[in-house]
N, C-alpha and C. Protein backbone atom coordinates (compact mmCIF):
# COMPACT_ATOMS: atom_id res chain seq x y z
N UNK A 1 0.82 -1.18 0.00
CA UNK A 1 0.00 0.00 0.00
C UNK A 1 0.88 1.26 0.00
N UNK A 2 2.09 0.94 1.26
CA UNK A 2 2.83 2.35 1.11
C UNK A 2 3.39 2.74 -0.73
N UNK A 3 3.78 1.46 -1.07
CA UNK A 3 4.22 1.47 -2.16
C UNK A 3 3.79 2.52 -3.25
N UNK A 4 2.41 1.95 -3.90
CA UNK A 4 1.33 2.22 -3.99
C UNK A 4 1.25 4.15 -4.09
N UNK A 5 0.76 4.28 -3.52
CA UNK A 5 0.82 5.78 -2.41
C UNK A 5 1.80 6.11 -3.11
N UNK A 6 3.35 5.89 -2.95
CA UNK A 6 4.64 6.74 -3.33
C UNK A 6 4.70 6.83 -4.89
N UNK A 7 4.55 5.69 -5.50
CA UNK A 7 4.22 5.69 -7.33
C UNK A 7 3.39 6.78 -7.19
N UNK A 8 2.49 6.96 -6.75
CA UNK A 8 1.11 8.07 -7.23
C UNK A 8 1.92 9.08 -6.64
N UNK A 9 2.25 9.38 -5.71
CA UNK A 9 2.84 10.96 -5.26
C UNK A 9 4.13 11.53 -6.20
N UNK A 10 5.25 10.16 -6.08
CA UNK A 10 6.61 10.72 -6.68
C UNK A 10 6.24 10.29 -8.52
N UNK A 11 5.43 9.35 -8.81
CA UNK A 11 5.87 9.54 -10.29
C UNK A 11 6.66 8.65 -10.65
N UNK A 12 6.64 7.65 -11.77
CA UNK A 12 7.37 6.12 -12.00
C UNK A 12 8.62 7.02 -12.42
N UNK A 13 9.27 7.81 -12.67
CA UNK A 13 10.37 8.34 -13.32
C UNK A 13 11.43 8.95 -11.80
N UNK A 14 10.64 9.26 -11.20
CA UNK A 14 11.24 9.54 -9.47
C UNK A 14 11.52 8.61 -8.83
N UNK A 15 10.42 7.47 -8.32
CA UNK A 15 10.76 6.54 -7.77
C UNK A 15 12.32 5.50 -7.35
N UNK A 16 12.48 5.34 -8.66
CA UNK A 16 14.19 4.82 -8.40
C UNK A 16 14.65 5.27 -8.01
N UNK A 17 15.07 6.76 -7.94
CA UNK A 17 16.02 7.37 -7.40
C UNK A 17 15.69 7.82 -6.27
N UNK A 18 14.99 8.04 -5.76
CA UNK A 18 14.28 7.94 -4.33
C UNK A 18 14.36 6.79 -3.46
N UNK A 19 14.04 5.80 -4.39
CA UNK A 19 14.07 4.23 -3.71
C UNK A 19 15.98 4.27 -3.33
N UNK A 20 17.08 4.66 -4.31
CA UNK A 20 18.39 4.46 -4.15
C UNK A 20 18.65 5.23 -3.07
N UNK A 21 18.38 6.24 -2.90
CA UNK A 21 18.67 7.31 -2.20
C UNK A 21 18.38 6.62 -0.44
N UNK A 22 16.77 6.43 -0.62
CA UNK A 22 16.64 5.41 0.76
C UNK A 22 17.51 4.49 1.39
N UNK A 23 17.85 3.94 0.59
CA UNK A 23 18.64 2.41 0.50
C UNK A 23 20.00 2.74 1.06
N UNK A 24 20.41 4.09 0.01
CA UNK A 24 21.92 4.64 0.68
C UNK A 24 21.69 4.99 2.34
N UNK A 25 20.72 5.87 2.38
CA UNK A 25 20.76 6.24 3.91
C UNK A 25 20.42 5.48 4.84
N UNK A 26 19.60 4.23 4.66
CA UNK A 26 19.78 3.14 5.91
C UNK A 26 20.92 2.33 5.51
N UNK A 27 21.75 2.27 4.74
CA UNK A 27 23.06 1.46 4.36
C UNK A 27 24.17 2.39 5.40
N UNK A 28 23.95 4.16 5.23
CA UNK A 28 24.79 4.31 6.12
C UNK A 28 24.59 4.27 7.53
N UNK A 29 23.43 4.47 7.39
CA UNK A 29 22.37 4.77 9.70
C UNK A 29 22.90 2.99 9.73
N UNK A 30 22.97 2.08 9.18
CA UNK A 30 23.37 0.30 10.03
C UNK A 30 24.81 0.68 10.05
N UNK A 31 25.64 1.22 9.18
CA UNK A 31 26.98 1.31 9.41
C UNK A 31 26.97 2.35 10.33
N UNK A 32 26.53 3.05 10.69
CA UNK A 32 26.86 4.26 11.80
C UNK A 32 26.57 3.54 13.47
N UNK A 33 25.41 2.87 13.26
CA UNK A 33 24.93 2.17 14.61
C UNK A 33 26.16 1.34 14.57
N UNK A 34 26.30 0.21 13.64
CA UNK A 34 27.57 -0.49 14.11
C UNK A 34 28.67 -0.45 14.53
N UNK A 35 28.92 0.68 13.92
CA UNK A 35 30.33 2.07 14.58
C UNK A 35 30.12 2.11 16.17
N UNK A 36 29.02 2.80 16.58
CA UNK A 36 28.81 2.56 17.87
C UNK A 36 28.43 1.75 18.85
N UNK A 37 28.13 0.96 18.66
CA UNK A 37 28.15 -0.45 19.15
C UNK A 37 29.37 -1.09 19.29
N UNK A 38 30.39 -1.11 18.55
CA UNK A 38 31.65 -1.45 18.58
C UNK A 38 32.34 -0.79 19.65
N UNK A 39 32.11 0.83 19.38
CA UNK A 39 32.44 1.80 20.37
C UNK A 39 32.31 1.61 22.09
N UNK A 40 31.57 1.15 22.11
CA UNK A 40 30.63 1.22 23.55
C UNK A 40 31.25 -0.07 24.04
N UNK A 41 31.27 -1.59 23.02
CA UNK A 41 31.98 -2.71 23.83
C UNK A 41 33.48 -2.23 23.71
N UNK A 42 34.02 -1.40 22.82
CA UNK A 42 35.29 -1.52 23.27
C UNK A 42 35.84 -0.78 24.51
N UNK A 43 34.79 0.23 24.47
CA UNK A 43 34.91 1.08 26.07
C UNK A 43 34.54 0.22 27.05
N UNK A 44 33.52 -0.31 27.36
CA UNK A 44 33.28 -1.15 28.33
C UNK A 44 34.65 -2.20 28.62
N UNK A 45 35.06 -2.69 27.79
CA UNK A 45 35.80 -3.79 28.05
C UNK A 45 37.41 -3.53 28.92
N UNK A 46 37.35 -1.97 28.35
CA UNK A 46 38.90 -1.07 28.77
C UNK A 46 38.76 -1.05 30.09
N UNK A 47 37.78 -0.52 30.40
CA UNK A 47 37.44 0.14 31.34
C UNK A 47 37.03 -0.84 32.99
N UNK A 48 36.65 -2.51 32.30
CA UNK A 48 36.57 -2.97 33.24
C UNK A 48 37.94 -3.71 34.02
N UNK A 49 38.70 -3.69 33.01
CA UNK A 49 40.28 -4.19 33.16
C UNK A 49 41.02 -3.20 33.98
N UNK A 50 40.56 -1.77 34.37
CA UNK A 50 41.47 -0.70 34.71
C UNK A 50 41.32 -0.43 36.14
N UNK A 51 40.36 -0.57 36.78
CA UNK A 51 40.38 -0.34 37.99
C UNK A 51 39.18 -1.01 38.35
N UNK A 52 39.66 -1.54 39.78
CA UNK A 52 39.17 -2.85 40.40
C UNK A 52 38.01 -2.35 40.67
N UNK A 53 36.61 -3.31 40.99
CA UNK A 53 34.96 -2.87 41.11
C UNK A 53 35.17 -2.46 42.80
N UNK A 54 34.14 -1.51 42.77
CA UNK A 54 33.99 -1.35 44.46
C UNK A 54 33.17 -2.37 45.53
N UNK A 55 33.82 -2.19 46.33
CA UNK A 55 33.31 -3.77 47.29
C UNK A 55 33.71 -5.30 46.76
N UNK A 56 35.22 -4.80 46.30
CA UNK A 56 35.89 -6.36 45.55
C UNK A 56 35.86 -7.07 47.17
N UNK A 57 37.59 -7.82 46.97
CA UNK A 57 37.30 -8.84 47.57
C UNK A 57 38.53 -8.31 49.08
N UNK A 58 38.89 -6.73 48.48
CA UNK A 58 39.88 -6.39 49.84
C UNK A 58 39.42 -6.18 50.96
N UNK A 59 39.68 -6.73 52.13
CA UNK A 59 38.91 -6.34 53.16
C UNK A 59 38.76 -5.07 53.90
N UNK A 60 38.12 -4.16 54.00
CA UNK A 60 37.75 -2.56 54.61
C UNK A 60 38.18 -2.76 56.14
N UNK A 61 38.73 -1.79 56.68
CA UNK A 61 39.05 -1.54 58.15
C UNK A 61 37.66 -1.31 58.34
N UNK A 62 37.35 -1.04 59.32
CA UNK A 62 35.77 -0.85 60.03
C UNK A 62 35.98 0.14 60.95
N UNK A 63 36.78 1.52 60.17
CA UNK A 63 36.77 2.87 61.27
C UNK A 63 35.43 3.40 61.81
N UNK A 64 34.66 3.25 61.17
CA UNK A 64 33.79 3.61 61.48
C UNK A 64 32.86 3.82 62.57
N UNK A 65 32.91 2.10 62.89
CA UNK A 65 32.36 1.44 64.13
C UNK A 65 32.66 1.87 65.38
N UNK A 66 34.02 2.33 65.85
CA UNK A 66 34.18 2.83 66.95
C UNK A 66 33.70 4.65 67.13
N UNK A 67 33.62 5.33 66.41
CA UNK A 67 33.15 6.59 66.19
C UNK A 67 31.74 6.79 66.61
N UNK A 68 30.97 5.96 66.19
CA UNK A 68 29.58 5.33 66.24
C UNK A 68 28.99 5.31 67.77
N UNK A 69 30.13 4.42 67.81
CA UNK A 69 30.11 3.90 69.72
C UNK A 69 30.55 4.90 70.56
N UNK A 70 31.50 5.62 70.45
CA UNK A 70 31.84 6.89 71.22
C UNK A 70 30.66 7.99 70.95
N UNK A 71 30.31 7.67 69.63
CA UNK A 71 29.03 9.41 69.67
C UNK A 71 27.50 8.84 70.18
N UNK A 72 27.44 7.52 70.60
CA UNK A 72 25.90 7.06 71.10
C UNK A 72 26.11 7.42 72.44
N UNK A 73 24.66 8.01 72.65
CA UNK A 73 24.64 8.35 74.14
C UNK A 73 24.71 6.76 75.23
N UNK A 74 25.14 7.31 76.65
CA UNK A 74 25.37 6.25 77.05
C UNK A 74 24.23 6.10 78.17
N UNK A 75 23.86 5.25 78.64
CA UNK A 75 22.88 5.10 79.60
C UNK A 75 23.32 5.51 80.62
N UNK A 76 22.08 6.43 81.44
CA UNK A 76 21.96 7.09 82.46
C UNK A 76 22.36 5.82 83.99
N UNK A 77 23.24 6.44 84.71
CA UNK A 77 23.16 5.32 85.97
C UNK A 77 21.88 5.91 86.65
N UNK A 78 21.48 5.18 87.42
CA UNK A 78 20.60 5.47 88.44
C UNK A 78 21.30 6.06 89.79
N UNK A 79 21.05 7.05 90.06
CA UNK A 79 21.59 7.44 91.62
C UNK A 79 20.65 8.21 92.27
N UNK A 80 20.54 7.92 93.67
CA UNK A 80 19.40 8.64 94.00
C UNK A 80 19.76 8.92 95.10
């Protein structure tokens, strides 16, 4: 139907070259996507080799924990 439609609008003498013209520009938009796609795994792949993930497998000091414990209030004694 689209077909159809474009004969009647462009004219059997237009058509081909319209039809080529199409053909060129999704020939280059798959080569352009593929460009980037390539792009993106080859970044990914650099990038995971370069510096180690967070929360690997080194073990963390636990400064934290005592800071924690010194700033919690401490329970009241009873004195009366």
């Amino acid at each position: 139907m689209l077909a159809a439609v474009a004969l009647i609008v462009f004219g059997p003498q237009k058509l081909p070259e319209i039809a080529r013209s199409l053909g060129r520009f999704m020939s280059e938009m798959r080569r352009m996507a593929s460009e980037v796609r390539s792009e993106f795994s080859l970044g990914l792949d650099d990038d995971s080799d370069d510096e180690p993930a967070p929360g690997g497998d080194e073990p963390v000091a636990d400064e934290d924990s005592s800071a924690i414990e010194d700033a919690a209030p401490k329970p009241r004694s009873e004195e009366s």
